[in-house]
Protein backbone atom coordinates (compact mmCIF):
# COMPACT_ATOMS: atom_id res chain seq x y z
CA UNK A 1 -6.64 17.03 -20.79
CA UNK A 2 -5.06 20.66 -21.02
CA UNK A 3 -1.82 21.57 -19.05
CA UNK A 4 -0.94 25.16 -18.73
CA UNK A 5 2.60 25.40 -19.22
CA UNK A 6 5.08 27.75 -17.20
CA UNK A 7 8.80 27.36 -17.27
CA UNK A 8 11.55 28.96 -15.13
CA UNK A 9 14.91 29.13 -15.15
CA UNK A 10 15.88 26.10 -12.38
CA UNK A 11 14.93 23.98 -9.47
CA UNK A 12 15.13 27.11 -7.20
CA UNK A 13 12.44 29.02 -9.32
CA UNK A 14 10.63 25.86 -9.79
CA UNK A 15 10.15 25.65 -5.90
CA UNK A 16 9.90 29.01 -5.33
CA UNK A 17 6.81 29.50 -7.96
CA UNK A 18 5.30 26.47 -6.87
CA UNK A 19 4.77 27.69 -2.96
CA UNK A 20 3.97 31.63 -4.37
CA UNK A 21 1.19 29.10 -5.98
CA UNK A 22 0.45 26.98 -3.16
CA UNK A 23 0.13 30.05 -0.56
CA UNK A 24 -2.78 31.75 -3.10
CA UNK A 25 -4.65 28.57 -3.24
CA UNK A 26 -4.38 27.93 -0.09
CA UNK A 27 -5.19 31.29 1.56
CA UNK A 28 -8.40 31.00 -1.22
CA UNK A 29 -9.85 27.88 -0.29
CA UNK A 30 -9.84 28.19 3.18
CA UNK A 31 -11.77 31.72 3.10
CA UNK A 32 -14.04 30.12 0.54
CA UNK A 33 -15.06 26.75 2.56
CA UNK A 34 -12.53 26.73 5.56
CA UNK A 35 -10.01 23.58 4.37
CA UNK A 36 -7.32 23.33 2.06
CA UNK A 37 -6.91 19.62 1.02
CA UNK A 38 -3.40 18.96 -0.68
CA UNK A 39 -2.17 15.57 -1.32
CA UNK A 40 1.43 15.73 -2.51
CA UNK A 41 4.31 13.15 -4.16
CA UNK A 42 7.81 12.68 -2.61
CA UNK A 43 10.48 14.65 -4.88
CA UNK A 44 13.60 17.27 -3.94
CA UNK A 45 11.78 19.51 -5.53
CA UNK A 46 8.15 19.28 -3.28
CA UNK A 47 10.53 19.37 -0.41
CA UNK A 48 12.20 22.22 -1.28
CA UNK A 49 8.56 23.57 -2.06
CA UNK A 50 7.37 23.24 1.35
CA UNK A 51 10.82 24.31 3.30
CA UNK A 52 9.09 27.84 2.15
CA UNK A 53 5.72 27.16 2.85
CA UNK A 54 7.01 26.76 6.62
CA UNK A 55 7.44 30.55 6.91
CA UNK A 56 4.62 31.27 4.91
CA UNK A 57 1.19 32.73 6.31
CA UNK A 58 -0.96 30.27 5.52
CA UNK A 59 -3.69 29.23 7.92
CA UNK A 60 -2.35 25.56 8.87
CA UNK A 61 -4.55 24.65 10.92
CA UNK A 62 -7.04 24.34 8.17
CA UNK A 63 -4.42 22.47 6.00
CA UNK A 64 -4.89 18.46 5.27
CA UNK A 65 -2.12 17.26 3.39
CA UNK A 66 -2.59 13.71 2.16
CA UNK A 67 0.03 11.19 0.62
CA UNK A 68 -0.07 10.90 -3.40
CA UNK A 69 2.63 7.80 -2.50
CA UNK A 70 4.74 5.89 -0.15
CA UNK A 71 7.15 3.00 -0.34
CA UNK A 72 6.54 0.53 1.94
CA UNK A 73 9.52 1.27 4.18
CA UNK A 74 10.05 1.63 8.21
CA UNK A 75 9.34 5.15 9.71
CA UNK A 76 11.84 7.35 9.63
CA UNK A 77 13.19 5.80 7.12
CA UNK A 78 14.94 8.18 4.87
CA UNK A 79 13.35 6.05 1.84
CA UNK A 80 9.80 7.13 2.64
CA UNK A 81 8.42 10.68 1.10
CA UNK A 82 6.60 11.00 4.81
CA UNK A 83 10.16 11.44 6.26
CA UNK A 84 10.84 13.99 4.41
CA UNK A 85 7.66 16.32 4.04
CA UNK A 86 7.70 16.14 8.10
CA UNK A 87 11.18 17.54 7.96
CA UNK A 88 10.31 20.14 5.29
CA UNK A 89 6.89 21.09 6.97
CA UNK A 90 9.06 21.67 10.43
CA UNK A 91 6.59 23.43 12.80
CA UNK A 92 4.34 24.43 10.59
CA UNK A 93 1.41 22.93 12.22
CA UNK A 94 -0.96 21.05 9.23
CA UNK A 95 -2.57 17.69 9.26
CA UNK A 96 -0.50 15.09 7.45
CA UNK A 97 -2.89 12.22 7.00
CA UNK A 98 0.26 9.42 6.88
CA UNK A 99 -0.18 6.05 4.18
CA UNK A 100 -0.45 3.42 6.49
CA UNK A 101 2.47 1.34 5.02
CA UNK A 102 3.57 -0.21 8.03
CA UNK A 103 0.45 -1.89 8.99
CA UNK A 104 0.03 -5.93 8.58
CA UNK A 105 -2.71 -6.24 6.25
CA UNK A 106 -1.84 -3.64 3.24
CA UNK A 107 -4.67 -4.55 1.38
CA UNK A 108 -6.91 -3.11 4.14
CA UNK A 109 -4.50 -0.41 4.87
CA UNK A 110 -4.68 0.67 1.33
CA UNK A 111 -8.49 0.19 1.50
CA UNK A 112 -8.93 2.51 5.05
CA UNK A 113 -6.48 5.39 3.90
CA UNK A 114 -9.11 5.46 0.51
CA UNK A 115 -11.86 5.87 2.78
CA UNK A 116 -9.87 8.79 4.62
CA UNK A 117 -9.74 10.76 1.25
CA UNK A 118 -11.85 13.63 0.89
CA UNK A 119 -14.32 13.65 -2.05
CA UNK A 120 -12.22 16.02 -3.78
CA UNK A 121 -8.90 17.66 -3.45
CA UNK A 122 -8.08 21.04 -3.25
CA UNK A 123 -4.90 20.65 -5.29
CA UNK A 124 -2.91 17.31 -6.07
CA UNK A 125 1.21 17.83 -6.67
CA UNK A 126 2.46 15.04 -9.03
CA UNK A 127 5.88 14.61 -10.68
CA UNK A 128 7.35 13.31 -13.62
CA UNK A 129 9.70 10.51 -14.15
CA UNK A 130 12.13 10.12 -17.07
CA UNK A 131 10.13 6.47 -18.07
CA UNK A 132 7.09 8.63 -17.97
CA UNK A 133 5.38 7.84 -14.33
CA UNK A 134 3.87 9.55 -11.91
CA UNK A 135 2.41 8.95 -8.44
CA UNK A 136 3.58 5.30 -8.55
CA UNK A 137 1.80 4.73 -11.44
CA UNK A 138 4.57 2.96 -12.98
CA UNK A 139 4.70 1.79 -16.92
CA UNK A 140 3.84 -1.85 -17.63
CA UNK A 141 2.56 -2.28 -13.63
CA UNK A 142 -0.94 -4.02 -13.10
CA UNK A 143 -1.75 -0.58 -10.72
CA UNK A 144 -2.39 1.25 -13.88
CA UNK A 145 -5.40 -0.61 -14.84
CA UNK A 146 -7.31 -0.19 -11.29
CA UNK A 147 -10.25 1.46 -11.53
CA UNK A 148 -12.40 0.23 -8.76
CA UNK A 149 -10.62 1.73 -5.72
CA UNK A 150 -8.73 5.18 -5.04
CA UNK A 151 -5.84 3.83 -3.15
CA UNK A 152 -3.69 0.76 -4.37
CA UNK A 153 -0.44 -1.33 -3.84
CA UNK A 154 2.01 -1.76 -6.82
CA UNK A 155 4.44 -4.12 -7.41
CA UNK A 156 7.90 -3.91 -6.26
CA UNK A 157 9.66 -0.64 -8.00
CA UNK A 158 13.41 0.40 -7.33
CA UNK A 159 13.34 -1.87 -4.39
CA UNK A 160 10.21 -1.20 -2.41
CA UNK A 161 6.40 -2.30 -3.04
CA UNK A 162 4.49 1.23 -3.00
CA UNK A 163 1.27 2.68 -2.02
CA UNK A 164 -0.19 4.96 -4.54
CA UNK A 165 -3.22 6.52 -5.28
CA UNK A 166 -5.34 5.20 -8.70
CA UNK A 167 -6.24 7.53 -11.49
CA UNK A 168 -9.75 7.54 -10.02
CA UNK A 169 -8.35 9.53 -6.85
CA UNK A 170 -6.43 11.86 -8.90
CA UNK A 171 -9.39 13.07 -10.61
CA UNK A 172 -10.71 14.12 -7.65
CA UNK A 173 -8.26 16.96 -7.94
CA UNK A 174 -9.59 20.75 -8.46
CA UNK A 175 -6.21 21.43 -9.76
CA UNK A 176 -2.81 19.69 -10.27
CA UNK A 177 0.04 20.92 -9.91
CA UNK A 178 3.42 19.35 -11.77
CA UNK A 179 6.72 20.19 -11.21
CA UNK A 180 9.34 18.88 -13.49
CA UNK A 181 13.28 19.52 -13.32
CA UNK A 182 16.20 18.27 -15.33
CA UNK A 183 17.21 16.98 -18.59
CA UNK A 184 15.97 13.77 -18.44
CA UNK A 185 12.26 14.97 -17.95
CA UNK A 186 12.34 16.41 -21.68
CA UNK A 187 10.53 13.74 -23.38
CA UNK A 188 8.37 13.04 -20.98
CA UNK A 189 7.38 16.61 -20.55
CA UNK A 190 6.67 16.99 -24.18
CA UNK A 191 4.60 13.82 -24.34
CA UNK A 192 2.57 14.76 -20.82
CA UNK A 193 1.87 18.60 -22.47
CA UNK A 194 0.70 16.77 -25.94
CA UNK A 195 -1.50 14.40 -23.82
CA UNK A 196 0.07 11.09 -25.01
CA UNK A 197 -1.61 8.67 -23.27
CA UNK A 198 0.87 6.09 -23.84
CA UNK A 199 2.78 7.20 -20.82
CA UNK A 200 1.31 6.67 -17.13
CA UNK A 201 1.21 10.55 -16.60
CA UNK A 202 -0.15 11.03 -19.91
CA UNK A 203 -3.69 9.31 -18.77
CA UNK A 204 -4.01 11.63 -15.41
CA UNK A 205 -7.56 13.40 -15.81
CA UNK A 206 -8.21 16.51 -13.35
CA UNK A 207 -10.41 19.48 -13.77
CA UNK A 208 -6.98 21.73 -14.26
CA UNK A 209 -3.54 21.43 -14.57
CA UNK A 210 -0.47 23.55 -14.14
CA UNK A 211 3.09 22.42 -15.40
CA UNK A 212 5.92 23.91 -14.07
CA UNK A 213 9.30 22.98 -15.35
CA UNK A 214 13.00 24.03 -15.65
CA UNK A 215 14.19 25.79 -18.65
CA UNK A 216 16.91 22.11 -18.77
CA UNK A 217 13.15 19.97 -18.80
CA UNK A 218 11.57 22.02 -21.11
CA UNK A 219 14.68 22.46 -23.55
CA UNK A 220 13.91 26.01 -23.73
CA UNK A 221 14.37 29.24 -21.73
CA UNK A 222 11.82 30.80 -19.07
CA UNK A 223 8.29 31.60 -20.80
CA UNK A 224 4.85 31.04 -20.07
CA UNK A 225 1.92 29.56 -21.76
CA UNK A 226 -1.56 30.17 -20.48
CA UNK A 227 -2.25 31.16 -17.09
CA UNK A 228 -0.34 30.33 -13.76
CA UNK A 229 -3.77 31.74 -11.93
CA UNK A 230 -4.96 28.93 -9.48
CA UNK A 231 -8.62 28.31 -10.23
CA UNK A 232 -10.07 28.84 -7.29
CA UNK A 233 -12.26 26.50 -4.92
């Protein structure tokens, strides 16, 4: 598929772009069909992202904000992304529709939050990691090949089996939204922008896609390529 590229100088401007982004969309699909659906990965940077959408205007009430992952972790535990998007989202008062990872039976849990998805997402945030994954669609895992359900368990990665969504529920996205940071991400970003499908990101399909990276990730300075426009519900 085709990613619009946009790269700024550092993390900062990464975040700071990223909610200027969010808050358009946002404000856009809820005046066009009264919900904003926004499923979003764990990440400093996402975090950092919605520490300003807290003091944004944005009609939350009208915000669903699903899980694109979790690891299956305790609450509270400061290993789960949930922990921290509650802590970044503060009082700002949107529905975060929680991965049931604590439940007994994750099979069923994984089955029930797929059933909770809408039938397409507003916008989907996704990151990048240096061996090339995304969600927890991680290289060389049996995940990658599901195709029959939109929600699915992984095996054990960095310490912790994960809940994920499946490529099928990503391309339920309206738009995606990446945001890449760091040195390490420069391969990867290259390969996800050429569409190599040899990496897990590289085989996300979506109707559009923004990229936004650091000047360090992109091995350049700040420039765009395409449009950063949102498309719209």
């Amino acid at each position: 598929m085709h990613h619009e590229l946009e790269v700024v100088a550092d993390p900062d401007a990464v975040a700071g772009t990223a909610a200027a982004f969010v808050v358009r969309l946002a404000r856009a699909c809820v005046q066009a069909h009264g919900r904003f659906t926004f499923a979003v990965s764990g990440g400093h940077t996402p975090w950092a992202m919605f520490a300003r959408l807290a003091h944004e205007d944005i009609p939350w009430e009208h915000v669903a904000v699903f899980q694109v992952d979790e690891r299956v972790a305790p609450d509270g535990d400061p290993d789960r992304n949930l922990t921290h998007l509650r802590e970044s989202l503060g009082a700002a008062p949107a529905e975060v529709i929680a991965m049931p990872v604590n439940d007994a039976d994750l099979d069923a849990a994984a089955a029930a939050y797929g059933r909770s998805l809408p039938e397409r997402f507003d916008l989907v945030h996704l990151g990048l990691g240096p061996d090339g994954h995304t969600a927890s669609l991680v290289p060389r895992d049996p995940v990658l090949e599901v195709s029959d359900r939109p929600v699915a368990l992984t095996v054990p990665y960095m310490g912790h089996q994960r809940m994920t969504l499946t490529y099928p529920a990503l391309a339920r996205a309206q738009q995606l939204l990446w945001l890449i940071n760091g040195g390490d991400k420069r391969e990867p970003l290259s390969m996800l922008v050429a569409g190599d499908r040899s990496i897990p990101a590289g085989r996300v399909e979506a109707a559009a896609s923004l990229v936004l990276a650091d000047a360090a990730a992109a091995g350049r300075g700040p420039t765009r390529v395409g449009t950063q426009s949102p498309t719209g519900p």
